[in-house]
Protein backbone atom coordinates (compact mmCIF):
# COMPACT_ATOMS: atom_id res chain seq x y z
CA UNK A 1 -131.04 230.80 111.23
CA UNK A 2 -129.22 232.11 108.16
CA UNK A 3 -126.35 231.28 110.18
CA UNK A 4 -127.14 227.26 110.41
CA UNK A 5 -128.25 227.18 106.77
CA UNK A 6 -124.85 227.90 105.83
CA UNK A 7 -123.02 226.05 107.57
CA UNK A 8 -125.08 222.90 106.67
CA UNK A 9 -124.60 224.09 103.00
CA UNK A 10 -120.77 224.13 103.74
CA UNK A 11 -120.89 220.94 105.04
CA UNK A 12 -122.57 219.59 102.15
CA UNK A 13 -120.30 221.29 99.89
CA UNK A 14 -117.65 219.35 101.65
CA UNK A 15 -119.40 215.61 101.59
CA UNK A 16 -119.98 216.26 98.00
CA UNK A 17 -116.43 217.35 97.09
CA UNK A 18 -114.94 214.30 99.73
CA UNK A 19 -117.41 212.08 97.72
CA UNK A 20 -116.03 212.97 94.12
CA UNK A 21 -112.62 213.03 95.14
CA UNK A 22 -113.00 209.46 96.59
CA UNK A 23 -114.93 208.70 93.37
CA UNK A 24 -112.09 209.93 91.02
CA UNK A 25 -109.86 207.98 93.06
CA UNK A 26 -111.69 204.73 93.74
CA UNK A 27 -113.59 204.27 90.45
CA UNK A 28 -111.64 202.54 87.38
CA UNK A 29 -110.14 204.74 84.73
CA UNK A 30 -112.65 203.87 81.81
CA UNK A 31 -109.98 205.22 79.10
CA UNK A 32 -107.82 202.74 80.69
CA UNK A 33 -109.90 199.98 80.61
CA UNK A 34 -110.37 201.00 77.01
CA UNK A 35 -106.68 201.23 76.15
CA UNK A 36 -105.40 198.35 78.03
CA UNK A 37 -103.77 195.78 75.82
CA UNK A 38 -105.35 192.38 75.43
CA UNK A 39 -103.18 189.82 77.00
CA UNK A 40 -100.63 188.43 74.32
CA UNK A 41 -100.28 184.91 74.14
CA UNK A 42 -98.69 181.86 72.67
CA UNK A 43 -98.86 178.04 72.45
CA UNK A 44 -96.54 175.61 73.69
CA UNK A 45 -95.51 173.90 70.61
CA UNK A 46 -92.76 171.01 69.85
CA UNK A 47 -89.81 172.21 67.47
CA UNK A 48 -86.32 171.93 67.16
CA UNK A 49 -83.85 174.74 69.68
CA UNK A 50 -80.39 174.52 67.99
CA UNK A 51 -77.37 176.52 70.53
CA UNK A 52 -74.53 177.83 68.46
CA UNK A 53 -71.60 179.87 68.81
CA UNK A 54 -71.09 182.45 66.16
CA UNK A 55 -68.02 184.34 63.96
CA UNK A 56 -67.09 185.59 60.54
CA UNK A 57 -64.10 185.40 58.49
CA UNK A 58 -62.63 184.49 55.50
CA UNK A 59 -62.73 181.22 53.09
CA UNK A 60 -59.08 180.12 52.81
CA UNK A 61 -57.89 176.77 51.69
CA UNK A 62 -57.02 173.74 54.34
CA UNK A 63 -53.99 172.82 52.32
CA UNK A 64 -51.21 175.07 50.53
CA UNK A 65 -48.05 173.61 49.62
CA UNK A 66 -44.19 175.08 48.27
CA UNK A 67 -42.71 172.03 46.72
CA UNK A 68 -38.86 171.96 46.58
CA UNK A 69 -35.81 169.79 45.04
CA UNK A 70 -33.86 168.21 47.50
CA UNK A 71 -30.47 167.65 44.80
CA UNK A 72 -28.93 169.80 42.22
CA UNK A 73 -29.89 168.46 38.69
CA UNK A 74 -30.69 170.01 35.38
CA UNK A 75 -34.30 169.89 34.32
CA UNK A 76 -34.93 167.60 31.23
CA UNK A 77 -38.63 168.93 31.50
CA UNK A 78 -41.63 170.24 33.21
CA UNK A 79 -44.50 168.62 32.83
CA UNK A 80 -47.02 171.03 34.19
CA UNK A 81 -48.17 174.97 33.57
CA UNK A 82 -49.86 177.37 36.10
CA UNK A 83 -53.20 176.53 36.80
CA UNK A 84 -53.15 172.80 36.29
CA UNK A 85 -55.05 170.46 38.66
CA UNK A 86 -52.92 167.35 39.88
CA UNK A 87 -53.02 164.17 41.92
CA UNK A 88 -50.71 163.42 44.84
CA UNK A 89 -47.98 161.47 42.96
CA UNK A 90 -47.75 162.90 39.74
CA UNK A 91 -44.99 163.73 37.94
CA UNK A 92 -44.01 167.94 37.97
CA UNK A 93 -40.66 167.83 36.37
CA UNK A 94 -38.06 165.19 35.01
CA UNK A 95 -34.31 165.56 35.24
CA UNK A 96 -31.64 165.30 32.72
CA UNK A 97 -28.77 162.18 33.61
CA UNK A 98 -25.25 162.97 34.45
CA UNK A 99 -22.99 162.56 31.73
CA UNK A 100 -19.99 160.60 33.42
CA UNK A 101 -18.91 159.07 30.43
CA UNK A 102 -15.26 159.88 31.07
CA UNK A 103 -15.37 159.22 34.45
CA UNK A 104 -16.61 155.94 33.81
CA UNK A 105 -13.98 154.62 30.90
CA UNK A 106 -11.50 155.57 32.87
CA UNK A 107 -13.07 153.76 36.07
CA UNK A 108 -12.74 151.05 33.71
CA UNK A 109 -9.50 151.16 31.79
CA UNK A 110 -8.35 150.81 35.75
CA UNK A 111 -10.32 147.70 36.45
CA UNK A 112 -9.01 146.28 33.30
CA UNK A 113 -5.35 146.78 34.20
CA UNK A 114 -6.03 145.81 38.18
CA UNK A 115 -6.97 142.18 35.95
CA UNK A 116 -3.83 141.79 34.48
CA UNK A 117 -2.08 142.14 37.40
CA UNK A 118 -4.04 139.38 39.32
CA UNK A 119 -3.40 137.54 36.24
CA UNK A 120 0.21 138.10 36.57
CA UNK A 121 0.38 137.25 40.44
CA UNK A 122 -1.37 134.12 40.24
CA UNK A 123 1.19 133.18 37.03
CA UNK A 124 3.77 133.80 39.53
CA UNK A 125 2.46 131.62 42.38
CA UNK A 126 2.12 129.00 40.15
CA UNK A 127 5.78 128.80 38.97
CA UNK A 128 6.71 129.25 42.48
CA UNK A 129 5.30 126.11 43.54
CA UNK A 130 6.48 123.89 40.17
CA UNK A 131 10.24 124.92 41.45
CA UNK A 132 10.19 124.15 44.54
CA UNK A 133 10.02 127.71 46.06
CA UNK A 134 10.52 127.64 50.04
CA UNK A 135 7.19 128.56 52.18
CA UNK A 136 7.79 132.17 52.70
CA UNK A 137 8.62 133.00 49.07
CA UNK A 138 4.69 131.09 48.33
CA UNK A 139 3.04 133.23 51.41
CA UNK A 140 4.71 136.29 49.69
CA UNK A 141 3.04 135.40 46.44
CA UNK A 142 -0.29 134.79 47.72
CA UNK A 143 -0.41 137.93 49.56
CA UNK A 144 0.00 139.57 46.39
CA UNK A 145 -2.85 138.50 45.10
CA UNK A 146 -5.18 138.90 47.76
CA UNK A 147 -4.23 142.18 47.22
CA UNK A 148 -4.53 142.43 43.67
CA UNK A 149 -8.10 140.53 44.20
CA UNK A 150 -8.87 143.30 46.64
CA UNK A 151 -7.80 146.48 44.48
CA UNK A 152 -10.52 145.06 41.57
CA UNK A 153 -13.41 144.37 44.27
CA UNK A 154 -12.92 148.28 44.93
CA UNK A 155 -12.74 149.49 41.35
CA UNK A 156 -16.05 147.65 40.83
CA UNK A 157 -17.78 149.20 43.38
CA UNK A 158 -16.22 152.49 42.05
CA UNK A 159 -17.36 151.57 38.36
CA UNK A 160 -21.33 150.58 40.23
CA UNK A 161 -21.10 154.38 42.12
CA UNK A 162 -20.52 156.27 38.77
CA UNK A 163 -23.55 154.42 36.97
CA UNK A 164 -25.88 155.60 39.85
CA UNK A 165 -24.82 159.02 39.59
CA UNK A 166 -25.01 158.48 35.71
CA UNK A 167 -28.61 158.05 36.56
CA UNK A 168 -31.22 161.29 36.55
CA UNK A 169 -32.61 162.44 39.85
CA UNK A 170 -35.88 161.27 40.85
CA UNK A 171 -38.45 162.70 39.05
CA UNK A 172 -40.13 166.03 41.45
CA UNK A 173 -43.77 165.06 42.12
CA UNK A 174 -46.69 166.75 43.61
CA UNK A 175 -47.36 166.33 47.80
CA UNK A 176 -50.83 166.84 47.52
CA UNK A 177 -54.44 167.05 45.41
CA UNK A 178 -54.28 170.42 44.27
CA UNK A 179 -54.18 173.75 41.86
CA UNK A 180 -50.37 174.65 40.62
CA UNK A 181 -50.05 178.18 41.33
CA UNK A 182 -47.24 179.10 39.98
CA UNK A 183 -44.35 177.58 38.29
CA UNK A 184 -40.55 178.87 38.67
CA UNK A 185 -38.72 176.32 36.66
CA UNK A 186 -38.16 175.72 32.93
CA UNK A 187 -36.68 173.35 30.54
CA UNK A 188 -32.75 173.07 30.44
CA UNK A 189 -32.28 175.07 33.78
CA UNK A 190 -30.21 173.77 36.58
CA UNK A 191 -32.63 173.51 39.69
CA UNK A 192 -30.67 174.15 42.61
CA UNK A 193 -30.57 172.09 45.88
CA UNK A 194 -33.80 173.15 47.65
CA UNK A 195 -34.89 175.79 45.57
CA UNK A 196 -38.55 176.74 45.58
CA UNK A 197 -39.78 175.25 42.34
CA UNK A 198 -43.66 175.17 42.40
CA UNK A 199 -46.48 175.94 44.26
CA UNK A 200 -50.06 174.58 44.76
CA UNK A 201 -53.13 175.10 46.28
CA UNK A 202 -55.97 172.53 47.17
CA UNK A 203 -58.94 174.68 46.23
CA UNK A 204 -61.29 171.76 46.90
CA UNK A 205 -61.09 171.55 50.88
CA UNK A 206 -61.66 174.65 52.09
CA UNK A 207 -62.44 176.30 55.77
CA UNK A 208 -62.82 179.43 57.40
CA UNK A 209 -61.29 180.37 60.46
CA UNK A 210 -63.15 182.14 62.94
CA UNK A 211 -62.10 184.07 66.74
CA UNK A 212 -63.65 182.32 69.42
CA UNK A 213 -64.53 184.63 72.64
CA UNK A 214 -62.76 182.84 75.82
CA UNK A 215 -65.95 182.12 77.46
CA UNK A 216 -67.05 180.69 74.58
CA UNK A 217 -64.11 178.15 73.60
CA UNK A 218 -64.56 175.67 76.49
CA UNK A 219 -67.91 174.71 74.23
CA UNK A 220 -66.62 174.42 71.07
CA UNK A 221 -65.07 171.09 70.63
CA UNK A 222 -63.39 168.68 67.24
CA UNK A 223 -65.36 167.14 65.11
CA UNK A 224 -68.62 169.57 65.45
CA UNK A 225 -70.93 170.18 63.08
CA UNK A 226 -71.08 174.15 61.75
CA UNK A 227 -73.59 176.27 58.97
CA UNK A 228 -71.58 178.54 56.96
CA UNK A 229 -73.30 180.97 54.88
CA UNK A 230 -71.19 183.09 52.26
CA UNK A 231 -72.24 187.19 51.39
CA UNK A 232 -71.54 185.98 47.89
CA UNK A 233 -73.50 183.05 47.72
CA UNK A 234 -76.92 184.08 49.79
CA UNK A 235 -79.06 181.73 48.62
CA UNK A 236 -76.62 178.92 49.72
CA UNK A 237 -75.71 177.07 53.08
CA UNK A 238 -72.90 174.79 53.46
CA UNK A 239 -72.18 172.87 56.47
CA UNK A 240 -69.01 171.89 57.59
CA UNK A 241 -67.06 170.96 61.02
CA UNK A 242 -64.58 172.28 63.37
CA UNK A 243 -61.07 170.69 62.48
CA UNK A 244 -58.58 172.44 64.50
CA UNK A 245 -58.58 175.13 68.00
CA UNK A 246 -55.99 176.70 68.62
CA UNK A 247 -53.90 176.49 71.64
CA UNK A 248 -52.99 180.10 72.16
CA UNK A 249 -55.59 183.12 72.50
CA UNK A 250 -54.75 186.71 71.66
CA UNK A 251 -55.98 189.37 73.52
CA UNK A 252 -58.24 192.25 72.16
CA UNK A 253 -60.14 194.77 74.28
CA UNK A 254 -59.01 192.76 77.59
CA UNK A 255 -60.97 189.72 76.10
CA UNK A 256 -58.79 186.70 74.90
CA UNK A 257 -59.82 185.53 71.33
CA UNK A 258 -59.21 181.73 70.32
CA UNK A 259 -59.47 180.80 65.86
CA UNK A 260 -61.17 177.94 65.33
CA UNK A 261 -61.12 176.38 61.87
CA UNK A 262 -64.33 174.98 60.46
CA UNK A 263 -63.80 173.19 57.19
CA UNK A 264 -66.44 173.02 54.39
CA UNK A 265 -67.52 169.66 53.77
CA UNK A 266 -68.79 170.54 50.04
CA UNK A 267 -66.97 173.55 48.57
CA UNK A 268 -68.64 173.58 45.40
CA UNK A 269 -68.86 176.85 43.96
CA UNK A 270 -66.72 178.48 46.78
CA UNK A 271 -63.65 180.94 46.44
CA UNK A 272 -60.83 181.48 48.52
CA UNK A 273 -61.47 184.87 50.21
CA UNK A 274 -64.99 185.12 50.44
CA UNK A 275 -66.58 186.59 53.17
CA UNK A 276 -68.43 184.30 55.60
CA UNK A 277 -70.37 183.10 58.37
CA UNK A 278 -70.06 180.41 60.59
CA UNK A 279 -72.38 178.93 63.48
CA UNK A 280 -71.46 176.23 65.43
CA UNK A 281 -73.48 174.00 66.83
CA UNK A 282 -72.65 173.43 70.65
CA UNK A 283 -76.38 171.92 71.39
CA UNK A 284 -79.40 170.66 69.73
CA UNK A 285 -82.54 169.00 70.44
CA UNK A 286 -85.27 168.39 67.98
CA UNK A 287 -89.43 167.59 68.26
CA UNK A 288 -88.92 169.17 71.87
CA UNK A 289 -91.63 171.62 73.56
CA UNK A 290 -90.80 175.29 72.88
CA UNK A 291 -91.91 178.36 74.00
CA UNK A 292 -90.62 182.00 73.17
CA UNK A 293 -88.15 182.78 75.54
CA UNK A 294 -89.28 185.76 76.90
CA UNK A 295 -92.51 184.17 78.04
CA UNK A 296 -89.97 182.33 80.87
CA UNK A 297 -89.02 184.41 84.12
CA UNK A 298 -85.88 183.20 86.74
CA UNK A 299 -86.91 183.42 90.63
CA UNK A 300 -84.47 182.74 93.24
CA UNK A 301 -82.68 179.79 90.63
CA UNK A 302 -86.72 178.79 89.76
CA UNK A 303 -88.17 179.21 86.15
CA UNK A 304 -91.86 180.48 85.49
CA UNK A 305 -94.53 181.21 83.29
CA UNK A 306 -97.82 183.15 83.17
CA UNK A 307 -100.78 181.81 82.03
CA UNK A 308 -104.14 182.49 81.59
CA UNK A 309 -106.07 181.50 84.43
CA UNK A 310 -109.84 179.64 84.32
CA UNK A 311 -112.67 180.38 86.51
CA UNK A 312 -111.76 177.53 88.60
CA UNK A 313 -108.42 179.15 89.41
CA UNK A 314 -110.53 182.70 89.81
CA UNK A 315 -112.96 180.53 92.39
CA UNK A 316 -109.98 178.83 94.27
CA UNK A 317 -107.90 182.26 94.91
CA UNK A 318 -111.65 182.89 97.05
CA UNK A 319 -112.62 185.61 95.04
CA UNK A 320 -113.41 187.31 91.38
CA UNK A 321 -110.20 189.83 91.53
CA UNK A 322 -112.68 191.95 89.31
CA UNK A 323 -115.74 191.59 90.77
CA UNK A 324 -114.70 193.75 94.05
CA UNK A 325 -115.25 197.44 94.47
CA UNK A 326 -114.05 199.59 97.18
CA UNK A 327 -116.82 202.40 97.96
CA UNK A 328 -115.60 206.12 99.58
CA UNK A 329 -113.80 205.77 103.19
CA UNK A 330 -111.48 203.07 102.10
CA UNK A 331 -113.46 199.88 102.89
CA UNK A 332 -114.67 197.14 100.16
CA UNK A 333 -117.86 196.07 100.06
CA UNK A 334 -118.79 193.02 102.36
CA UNK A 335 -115.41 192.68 103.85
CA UNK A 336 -116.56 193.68 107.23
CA UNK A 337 -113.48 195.41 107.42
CA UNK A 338 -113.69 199.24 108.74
CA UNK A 339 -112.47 202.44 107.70
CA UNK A 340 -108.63 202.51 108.28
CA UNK A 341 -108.16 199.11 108.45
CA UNK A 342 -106.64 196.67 105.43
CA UNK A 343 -109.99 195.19 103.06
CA UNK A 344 -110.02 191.34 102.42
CA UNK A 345 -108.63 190.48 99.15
CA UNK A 346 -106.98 187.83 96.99
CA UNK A 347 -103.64 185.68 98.40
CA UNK A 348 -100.98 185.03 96.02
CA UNK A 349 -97.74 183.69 97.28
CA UNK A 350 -96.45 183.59 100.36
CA UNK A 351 -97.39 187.44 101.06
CA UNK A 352 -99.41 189.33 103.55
CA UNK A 353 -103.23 189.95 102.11
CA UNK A 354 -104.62 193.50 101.71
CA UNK A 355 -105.84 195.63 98.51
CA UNK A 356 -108.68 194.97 96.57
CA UNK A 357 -109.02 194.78 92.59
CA UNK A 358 -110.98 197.28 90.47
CA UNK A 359 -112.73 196.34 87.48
CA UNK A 360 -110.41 197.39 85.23
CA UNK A 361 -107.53 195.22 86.90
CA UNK A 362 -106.24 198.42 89.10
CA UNK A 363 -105.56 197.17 92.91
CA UNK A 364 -106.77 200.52 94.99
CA UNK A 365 -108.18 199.41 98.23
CA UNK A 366 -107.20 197.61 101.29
CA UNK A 367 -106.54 201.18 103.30
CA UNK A 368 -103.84 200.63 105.63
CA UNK A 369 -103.15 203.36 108.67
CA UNK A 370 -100.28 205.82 107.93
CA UNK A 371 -96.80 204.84 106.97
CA UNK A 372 -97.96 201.22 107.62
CA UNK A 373 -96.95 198.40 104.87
CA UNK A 374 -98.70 198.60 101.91
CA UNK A 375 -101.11 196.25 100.65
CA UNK A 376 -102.28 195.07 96.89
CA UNK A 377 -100.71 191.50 95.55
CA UNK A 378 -97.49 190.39 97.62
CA UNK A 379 -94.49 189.79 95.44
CA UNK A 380 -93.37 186.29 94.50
CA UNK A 381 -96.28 183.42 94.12
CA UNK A 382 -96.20 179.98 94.41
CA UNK A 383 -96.54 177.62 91.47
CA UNK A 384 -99.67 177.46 90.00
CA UNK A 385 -100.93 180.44 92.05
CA UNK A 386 -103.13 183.22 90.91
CA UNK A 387 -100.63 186.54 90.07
CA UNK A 388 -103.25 189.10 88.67
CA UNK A 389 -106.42 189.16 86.41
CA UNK A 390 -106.74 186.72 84.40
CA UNK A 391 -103.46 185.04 85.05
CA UNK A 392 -101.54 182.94 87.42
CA UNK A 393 -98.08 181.48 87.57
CA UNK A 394 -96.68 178.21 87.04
CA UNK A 395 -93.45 176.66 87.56
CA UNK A 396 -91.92 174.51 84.68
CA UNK A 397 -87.93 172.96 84.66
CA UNK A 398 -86.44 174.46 81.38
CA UNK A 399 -83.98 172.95 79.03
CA UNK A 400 -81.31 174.75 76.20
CA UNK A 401 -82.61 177.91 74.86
CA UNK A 402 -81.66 179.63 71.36
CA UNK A 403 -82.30 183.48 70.53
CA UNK A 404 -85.72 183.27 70.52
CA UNK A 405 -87.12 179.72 71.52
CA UNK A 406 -86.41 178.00 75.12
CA UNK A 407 -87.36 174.19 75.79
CA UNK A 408 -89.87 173.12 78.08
CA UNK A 409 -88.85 170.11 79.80
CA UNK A 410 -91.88 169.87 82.82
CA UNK A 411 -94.26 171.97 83.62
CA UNK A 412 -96.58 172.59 80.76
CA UNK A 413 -97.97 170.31 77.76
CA UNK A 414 -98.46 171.12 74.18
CA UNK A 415 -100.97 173.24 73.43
CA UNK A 416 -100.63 175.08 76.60
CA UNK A 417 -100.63 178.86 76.65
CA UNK A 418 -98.69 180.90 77.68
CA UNK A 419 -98.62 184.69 78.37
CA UNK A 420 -96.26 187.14 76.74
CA UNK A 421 -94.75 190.50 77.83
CA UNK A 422 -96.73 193.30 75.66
CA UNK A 423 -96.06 196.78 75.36
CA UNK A 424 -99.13 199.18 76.15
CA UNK A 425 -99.71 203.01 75.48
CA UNK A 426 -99.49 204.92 78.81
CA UNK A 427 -101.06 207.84 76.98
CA UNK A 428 -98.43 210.04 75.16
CA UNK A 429 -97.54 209.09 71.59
CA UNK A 430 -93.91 209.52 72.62
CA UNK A 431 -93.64 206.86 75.67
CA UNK A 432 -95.00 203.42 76.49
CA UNK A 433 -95.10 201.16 79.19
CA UNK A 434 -93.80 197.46 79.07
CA UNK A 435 -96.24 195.11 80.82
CA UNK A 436 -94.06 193.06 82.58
CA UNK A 437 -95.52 189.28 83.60
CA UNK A 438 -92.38 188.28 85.28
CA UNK A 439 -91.62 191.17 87.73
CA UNK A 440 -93.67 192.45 90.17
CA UNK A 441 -95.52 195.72 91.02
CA UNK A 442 -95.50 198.48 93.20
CA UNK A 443 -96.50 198.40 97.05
CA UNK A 444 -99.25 200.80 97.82
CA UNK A 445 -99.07 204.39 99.41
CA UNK A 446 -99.36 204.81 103.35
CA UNK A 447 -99.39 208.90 104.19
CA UNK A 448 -95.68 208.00 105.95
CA UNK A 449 -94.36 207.50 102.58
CA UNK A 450 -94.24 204.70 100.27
CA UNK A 451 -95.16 201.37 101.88
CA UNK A 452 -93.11 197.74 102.08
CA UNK A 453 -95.56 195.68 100.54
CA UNK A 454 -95.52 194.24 97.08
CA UNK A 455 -97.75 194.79 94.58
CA UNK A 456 -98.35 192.48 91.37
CA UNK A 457 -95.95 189.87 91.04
CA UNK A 458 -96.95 189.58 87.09
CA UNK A 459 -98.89 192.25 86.76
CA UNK A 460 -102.39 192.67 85.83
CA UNK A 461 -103.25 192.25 82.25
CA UNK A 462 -104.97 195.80 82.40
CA UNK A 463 -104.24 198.66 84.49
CA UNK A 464 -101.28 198.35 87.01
CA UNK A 465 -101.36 197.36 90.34
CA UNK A 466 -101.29 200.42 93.16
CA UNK A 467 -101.00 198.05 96.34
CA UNK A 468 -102.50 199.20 99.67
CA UNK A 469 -104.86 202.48 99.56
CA UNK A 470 -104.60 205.41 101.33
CA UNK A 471 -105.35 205.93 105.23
């Protein structure tokens, strides 16, 4: 008898310790329930996405210009300093004239005398013809003066070339609007043909020029719009627009870099050589739906969202994913289903069913036999479908994004919310756990090894998803 009594003692020993392992394994973690992260939402508002391309560089002026003489001449004077502002068109420096006046009596002494000989030759002609002189002495004497005619014709146009040169060269005037930087000319001195006399700087149309990435450049186009913020000026932005790309990259790091100029359309206030900043703006939409980008997941080329999901949604899916509770030996309550075999649970997507949800969001049922697939939620859902407590997904068509904000074009209205990716303690002070609503979970355990199936596609909002129980 002693001999029965202990073995029915062992063998309650054992229920009891099969029990509370089953226990500790079924029944929700209550310090995870109490840790887990509410979900994080936000609200589908409208607001403006803008899509730039970014640089830095260096204010420098559009316009710079060495002004030169084109003749020899001696400067009468110059008629600005360093630092003077000037029109296009205004005068720099005047010349002195040639003095010719040699040249030109003597040019003239010889136009008088070429006079008195046609005077002479047509005297000549004349007495000619009073005496009777035969035709080919008269031919001979008009020839003569034709000639004489001829030789004063080309004496005046002599004379006419020594009064132009007589004249001072044109006065030297300024290209452009602009700043005279410096000034290598004075008064008296001979200014040599094509000498550097001047130079100037238009410090009122200014523009930085900024390296373009390669991938980047087939955006960027003439004519748009650009912010530029200065490190000197902080509290100021200026907006200006792309006037010239250049045809030729250069190559840095194995990446090919293209400058593009952006000039300032207001340079008030603005240097050359400041440090700046320039976006570009390759899109923009304004009074447009918006959510924060990292609410929106990509799926085999489709875009989707988590939301919070309604009782309806809970009551559609068939069941309350935390209202089921698997007791010891692997089966949940009411599913009919026996020990060993997979427990009735929610569909989501186009996966197999199996797994069961605890109460604090942790999938741990739906037993499959050894090394079979796994149960718990099947990867990838359908639009609108039910992904995990609380949630389900929903498809929406997306538009241009920025840094933080992505447009909405279908899918959602405003006002809608939407659920974000949080970050939740996984116990230790020194590592945490993203929650992630886009990818999914784990498959469950079979005693073969890890099983096929998928877990949560988003995720549960508490507790993560363990897929198919044990066997």
């Amino acid at each position: 008898m002693k001999k029965k009594k202990t073995v029915i003692i062992a063998s309650s020993i054992v229920v009891l310790a099969v029990a509370g392992i089953l226990t500790y394994v079924l029944w929700p973690d209550s310090s995870k329930e109490a840790s887990a992260a509410p979900l994080n939402t936000a609200v589908v508002a409208k607001g403006n996405i803008l899509n730039s391309v970014s640089g830095s560089g260096s204010v420098s002026a559009i316009h710079s210009e060495s002004i030169r003489t084109k003749e020899a001449g001696e400067v009468d004077q110059v008629m600005v300093a360093k630092g003077d502002v000037v029109k296009k068109g205004d005068v720099l420096i005047t010349f002195v004239p040639n003095d010719l006046s040699d040249k030109m009596k003597e040019a003239e002494k010889t136009l008088a005398s070429l006079k008195t000989t046609l005077e002479d030759k047509q005297e000549n002609y004349k007495t000619l013809a009073m005496n009777n002189a035969t035709e080919d002495e008269l031919a001979s004497a008009k020839t003569a003066i034709e000639k004489a005619e001829s030789d004063i014709a080309d004496q005046q146009d002599s004379i006419a070339t020594i009064e132009e040169d007589m004249l001072p060269p044109d006065p030297l005037t300024a290209p452009i609007d602009g700043t005279i930087t410096a000034v290598n000319i004075t008064d008296g001195e001979q200014a040599q043909n094509g000498s550097e006399l001047f130079t100037m700087t238009d410090y009122v149309n200014l523009s930085v020029t900024v390296q373009v990435d390669e991938l980047d450049i087939p955006n960027i186009k003439l004519g748009q719009t650009a912010a530029i913020t200065l490190d000197a000026l902080e509290d100021q932005e200026f907006v200006g627009k792309v006037i010239d790309i250049a045809k030729e990259g250069t190559s840095s790091n194995g990446v090919s870099l293209f400058d593009v100029t952006v000039g300032l359309n207001d340079s008030t206030g603005v240097l050359v050589g400041m440090s700046a900043e320039v976006a570009i703006t390759i899109e923009k939409k304004n009074d447009v739906l918006t959510v924060p980008i990292e609410a929106v997941s990509e799926i085999n080329g489709k875009h989707y969202v988590n939301v919070p999901s309604t009782a309806e949604d809970t009551s559609a899916n068939g069941t309350d994913s935390a209202a089921v509770q698997a007791p010891a030996g692997g089966q949940a309550p009411d599913s009919k289903a026996p020990s060993g075999e997979s427990a009735a649970g929610q569909t989501t997507g186009d996966g197999s069913t199996g797994g069961w949800q605890g109460r604090s969001g942790q999938a741990r049922g739906g037993a499959f036999p050894s090394g079979a697939p796994g149960g718990g939620f099947p990867g990838g859902g359908r639009s609108g479908t039910s992904t995990a407590s609380g949630q389900k997904r929903v498809e929406v068509t997306v538009g241009i994004h920025d840094e933080s904000n992505i447009e909405i074009v279908s899918g959602l209205s405003e006002g809608d919310e939407v659920i974000i990716p949080t970050v939740i303690s996984t116990g230790s002070s020194s590592s945490t756990q993203t929650q992630m609503n886009q990818m999914g979970g784990m498959g469950g355990f079979g005693t073969g090894g890890f099983s096929t199936g998928g877990g949560f596609t988003g995720g549960p909002p508490s507790g993560g998803g363990t897929g198919g129980g044990r066997q």
